[in-house]
PDB file of N, CA and C in Angstrom:
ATOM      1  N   UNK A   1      -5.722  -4.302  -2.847  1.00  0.00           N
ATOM      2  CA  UNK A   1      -5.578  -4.389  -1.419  1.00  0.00           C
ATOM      3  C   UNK A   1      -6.449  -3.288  -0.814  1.00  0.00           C
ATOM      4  N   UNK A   2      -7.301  -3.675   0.145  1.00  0.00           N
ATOM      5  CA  UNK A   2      -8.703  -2.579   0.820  1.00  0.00           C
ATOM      6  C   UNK A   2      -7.339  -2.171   2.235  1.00  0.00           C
ATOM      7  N   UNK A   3      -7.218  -0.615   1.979  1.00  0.00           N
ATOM      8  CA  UNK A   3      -6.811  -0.367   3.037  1.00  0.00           C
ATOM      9  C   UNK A   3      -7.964   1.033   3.916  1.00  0.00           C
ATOM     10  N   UNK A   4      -8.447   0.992   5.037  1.00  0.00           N
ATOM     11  CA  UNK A   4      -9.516   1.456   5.506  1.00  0.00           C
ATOM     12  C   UNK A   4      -9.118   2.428   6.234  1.00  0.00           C
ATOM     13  N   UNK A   5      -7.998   2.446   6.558  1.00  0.00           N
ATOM     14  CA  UNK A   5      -7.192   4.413   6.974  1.00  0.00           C
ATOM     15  C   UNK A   5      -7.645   5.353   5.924  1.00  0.00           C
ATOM     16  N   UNK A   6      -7.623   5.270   4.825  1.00  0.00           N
ATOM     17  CA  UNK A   6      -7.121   5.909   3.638  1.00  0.00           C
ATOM     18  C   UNK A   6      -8.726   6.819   3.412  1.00  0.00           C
ATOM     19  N   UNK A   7      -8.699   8.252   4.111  1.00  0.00           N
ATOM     20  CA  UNK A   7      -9.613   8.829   4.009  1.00  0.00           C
ATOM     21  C   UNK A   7      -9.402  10.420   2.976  1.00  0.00           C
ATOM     22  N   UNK A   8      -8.070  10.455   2.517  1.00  0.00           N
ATOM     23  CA  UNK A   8      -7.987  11.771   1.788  1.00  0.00           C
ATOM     24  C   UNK A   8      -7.235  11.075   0.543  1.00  0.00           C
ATOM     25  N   UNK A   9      -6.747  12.482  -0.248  1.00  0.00           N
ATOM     26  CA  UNK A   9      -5.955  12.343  -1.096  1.00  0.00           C
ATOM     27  C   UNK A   9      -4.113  12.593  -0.259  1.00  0.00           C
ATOM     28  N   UNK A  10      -4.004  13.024   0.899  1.00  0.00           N
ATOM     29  CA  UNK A  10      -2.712  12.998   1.581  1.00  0.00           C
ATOM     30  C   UNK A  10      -2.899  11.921   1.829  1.00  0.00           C
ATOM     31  N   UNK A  11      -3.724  10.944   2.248  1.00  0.00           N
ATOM     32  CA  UNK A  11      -3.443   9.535   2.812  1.00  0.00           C
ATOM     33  C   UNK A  11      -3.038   8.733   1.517  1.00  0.00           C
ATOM     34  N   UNK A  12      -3.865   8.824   0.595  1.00  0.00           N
ATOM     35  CA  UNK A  12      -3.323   8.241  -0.674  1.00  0.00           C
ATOM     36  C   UNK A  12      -1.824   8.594  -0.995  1.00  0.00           C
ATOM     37  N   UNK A  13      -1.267  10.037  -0.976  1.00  0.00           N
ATOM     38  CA  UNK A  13       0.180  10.034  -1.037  1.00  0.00           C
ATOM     39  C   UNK A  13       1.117   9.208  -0.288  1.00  0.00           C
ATOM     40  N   UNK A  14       0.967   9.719   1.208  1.00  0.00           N
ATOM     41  CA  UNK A  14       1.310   8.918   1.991  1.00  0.00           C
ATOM     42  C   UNK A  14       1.604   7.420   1.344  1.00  0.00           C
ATOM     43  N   UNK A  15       0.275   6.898   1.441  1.00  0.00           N
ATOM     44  CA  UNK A  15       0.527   5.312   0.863  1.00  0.00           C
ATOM     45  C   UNK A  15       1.828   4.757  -0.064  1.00  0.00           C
ATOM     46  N   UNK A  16       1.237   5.476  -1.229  1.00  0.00           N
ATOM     47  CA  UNK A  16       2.005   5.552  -2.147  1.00  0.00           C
ATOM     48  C   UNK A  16       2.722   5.820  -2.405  1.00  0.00           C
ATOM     49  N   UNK A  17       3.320   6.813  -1.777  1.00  0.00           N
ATOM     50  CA  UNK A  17       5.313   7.424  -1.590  1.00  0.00           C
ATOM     51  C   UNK A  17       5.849   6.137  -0.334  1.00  0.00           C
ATOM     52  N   UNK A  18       5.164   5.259   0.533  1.00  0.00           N
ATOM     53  CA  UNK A  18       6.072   4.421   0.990  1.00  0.00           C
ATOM     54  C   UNK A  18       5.992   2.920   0.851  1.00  0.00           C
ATOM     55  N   UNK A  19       4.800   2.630  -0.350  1.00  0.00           N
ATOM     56  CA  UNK A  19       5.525   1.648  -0.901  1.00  0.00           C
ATOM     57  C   UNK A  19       6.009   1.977  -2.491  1.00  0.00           C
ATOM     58  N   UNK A  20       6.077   2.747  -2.982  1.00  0.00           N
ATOM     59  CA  UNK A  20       7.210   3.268  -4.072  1.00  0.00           C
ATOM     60  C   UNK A  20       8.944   3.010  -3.082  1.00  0.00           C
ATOM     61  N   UNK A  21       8.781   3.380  -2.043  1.00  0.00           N
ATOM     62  CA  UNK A  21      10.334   3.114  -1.723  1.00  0.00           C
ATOM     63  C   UNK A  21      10.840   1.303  -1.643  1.00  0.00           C
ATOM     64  N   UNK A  22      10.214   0.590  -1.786  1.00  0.00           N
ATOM     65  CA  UNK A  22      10.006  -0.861  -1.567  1.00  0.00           C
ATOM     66  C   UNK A  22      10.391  -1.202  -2.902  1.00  0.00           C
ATOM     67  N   UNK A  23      11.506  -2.384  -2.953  1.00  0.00           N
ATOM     68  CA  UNK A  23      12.134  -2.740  -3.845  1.00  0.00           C
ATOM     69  C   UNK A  23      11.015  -3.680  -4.554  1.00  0.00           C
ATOM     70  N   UNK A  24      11.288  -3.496  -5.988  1.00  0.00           N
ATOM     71  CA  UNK A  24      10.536  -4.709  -6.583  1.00  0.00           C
ATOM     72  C   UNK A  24       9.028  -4.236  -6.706  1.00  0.00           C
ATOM     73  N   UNK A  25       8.501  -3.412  -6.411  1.00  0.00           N
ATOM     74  CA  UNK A  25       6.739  -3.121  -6.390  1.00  0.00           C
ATOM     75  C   UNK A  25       6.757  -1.483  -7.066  1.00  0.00           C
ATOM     76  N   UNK A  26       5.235  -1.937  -7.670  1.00  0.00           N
ATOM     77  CA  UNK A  26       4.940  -0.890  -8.201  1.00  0.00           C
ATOM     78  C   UNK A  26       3.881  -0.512  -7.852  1.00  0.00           C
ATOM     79  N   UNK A  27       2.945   0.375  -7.671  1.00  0.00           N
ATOM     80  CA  UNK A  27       1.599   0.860  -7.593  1.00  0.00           C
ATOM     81  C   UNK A  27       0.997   1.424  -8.524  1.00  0.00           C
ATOM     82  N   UNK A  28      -0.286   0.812  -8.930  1.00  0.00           N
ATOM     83  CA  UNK A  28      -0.986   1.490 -10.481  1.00  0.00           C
ATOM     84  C   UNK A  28      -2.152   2.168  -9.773  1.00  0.00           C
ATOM     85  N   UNK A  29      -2.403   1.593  -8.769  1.00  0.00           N
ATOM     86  CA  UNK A  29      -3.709   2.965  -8.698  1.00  0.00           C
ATOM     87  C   UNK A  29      -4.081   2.916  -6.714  1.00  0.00           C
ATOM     88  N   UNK A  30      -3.266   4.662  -6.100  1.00  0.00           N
ATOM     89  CA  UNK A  30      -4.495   4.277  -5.252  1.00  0.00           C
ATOM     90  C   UNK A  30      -5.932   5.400  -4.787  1.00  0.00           C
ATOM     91  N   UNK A  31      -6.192   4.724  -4.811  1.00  0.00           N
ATOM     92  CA  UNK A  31      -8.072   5.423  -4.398  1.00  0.00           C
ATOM     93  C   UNK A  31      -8.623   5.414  -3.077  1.00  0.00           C
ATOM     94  N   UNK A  32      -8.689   6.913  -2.701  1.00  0.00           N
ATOM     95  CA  UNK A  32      -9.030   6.980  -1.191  1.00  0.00           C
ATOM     96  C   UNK A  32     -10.236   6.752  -1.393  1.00  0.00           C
ATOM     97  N   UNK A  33     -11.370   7.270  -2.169  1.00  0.00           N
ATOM     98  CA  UNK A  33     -12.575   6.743  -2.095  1.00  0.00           C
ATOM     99  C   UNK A  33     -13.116   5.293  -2.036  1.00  0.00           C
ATOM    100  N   UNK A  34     -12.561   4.486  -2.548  1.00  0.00           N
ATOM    101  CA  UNK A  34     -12.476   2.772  -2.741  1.00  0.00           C
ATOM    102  C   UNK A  34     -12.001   2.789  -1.622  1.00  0.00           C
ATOM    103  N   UNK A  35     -11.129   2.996  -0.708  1.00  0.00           N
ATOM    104  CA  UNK A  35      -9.839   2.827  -0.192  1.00  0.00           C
ATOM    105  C   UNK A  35      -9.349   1.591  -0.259  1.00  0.00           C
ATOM    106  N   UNK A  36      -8.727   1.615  -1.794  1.00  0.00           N
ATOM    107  CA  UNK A  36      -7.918   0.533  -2.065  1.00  0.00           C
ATOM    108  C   UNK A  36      -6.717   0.775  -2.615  1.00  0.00           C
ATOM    109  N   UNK A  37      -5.685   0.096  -3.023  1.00  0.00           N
ATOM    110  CA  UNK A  37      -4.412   0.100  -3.360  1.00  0.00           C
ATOM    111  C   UNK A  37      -4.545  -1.007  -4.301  1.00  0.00           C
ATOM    112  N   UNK A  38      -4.280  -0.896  -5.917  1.00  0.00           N
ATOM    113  CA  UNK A  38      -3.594  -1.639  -6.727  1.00  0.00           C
ATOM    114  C   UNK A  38      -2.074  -2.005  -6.887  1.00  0.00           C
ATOM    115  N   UNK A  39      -1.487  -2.633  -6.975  1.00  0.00           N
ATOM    116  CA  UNK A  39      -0.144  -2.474  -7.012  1.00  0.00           C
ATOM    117  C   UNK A  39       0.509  -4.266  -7.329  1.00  0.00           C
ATOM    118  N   UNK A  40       1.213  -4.111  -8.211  1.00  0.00           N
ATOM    119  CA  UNK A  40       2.279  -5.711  -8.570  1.00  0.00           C
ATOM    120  C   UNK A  40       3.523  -5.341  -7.999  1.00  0.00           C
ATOM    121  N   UNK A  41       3.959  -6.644  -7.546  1.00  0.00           N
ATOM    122  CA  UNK A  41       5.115  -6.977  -6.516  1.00  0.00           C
ATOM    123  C   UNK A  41       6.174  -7.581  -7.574  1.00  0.00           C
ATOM    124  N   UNK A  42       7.875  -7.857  -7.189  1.00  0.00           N
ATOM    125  CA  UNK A  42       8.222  -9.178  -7.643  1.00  0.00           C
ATOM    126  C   UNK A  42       8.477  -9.277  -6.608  1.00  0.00           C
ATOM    127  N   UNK A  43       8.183 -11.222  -6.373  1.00  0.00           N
ATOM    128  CA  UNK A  43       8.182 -11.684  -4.953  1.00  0.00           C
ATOM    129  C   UNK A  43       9.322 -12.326  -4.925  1.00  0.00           C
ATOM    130  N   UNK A  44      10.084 -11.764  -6.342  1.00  0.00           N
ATOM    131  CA  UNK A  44      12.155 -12.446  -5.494  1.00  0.00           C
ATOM    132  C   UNK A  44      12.323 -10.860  -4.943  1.00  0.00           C
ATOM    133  N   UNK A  45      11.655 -10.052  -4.914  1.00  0.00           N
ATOM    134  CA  UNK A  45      12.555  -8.358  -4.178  1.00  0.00           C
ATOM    135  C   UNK A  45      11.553  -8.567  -3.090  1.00  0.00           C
ATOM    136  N   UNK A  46      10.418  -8.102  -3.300  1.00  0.00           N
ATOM    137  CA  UNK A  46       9.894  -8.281  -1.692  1.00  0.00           C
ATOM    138  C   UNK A  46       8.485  -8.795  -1.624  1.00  0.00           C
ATOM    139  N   UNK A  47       8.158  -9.444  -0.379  1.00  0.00           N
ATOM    140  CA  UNK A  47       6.901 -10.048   0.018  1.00  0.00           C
ATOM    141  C   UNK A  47       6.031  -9.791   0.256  1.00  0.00           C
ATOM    142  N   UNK A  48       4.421  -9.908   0.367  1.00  0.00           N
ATOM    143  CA  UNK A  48       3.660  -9.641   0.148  1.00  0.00           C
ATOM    144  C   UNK A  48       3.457  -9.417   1.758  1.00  0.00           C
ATOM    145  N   UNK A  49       3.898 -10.119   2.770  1.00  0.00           N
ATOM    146  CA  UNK A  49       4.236  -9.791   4.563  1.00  0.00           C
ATOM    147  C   UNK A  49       5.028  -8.356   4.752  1.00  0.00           C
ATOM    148  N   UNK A  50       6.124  -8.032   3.867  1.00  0.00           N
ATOM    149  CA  UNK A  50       6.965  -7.145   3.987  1.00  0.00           C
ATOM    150  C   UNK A  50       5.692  -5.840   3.599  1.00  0.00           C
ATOM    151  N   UNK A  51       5.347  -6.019   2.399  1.00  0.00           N
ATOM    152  CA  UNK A  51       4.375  -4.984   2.188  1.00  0.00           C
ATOM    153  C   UNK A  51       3.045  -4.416   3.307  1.00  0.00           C
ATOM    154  N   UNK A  52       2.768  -5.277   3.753  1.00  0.00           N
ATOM    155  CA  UNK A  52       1.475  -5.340   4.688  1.00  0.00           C
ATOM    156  C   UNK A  52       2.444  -4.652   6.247  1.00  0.00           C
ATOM    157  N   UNK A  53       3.494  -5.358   6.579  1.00  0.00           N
ATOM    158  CA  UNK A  53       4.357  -4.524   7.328  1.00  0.00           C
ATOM    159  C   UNK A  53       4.360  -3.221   7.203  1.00  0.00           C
ATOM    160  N   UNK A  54       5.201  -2.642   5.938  1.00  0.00           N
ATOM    161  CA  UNK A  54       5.606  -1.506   5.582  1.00  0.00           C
ATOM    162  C   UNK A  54       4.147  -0.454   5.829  1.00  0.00           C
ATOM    163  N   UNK A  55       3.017  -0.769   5.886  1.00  0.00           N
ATOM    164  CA  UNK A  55       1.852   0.091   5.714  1.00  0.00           C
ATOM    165  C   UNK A  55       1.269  -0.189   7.151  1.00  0.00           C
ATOM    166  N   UNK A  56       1.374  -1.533   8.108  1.00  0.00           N
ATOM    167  CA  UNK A  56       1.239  -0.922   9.397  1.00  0.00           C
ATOM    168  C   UNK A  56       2.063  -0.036  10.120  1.00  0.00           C
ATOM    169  N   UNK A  57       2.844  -0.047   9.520  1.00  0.00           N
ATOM    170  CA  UNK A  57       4.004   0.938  10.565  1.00  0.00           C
ATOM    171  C   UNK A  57       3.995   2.329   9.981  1.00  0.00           C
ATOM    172  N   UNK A  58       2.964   2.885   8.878  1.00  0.00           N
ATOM    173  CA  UNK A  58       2.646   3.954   9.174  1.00  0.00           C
ATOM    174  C   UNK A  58       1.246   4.196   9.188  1.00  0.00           C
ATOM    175  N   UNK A  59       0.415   3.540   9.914  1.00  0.00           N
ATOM    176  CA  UNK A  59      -0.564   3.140   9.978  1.00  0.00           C
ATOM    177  C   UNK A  59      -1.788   2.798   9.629  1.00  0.00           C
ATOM    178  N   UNK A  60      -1.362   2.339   8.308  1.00  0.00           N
ATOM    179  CA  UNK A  60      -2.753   1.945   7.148  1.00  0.00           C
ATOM    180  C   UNK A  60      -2.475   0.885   7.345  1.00  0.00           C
ATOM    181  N   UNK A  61      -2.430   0.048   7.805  1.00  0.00           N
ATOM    182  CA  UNK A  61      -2.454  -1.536   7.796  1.00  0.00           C
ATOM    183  C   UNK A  61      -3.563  -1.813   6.856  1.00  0.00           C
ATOM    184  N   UNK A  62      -3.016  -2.741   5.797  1.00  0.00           N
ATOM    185  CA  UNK A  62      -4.828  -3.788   4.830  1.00  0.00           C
ATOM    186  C   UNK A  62      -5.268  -4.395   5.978  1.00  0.00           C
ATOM    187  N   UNK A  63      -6.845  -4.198   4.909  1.00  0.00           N
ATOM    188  CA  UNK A  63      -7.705  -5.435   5.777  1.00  0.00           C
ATOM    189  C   UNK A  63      -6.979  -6.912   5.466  1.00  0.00           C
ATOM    190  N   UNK A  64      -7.657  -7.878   6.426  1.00  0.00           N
ATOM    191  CA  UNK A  64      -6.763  -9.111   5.944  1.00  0.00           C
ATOM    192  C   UNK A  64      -7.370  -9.880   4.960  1.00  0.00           C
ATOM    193  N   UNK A  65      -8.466  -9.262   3.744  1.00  0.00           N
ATOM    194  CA  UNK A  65      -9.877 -10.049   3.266  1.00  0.00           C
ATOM    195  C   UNK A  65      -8.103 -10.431   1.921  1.00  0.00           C
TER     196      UNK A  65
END
């Protein structure tokens, strides 16, 4: 997932400490330089809308590619 906020290594925490709180998902890698986010879901705990939510509302929203 290309998220285009993500200009440090605090933004990478950020990221990653709030979808670690998100049931069902994990994150394997994120990279402010890429600014991307790896990460597997299970989509019986939560959705792939819920996720994209959870990261506009602290304002990394993904691109929508």
């Amino acid at each position: 997932m290309r998220i285009p906020a993500i200009h440090c290594s605090g933004c990478a925490s950020t990221v990653k400490r709030n979808l670690l709180a998100l049931p069902g998902l994990s994150v394997t890698n994120v990279d402010h330089k890429a600014k991307q986010v790896r990460l597997s879901y299970d989509e019986s705990e939560v959705s792939l809308e819920q996720i994209k939510d959870s990261l506009d509302e602290i304002g990394f929203g993904p691109d929508d590619e």
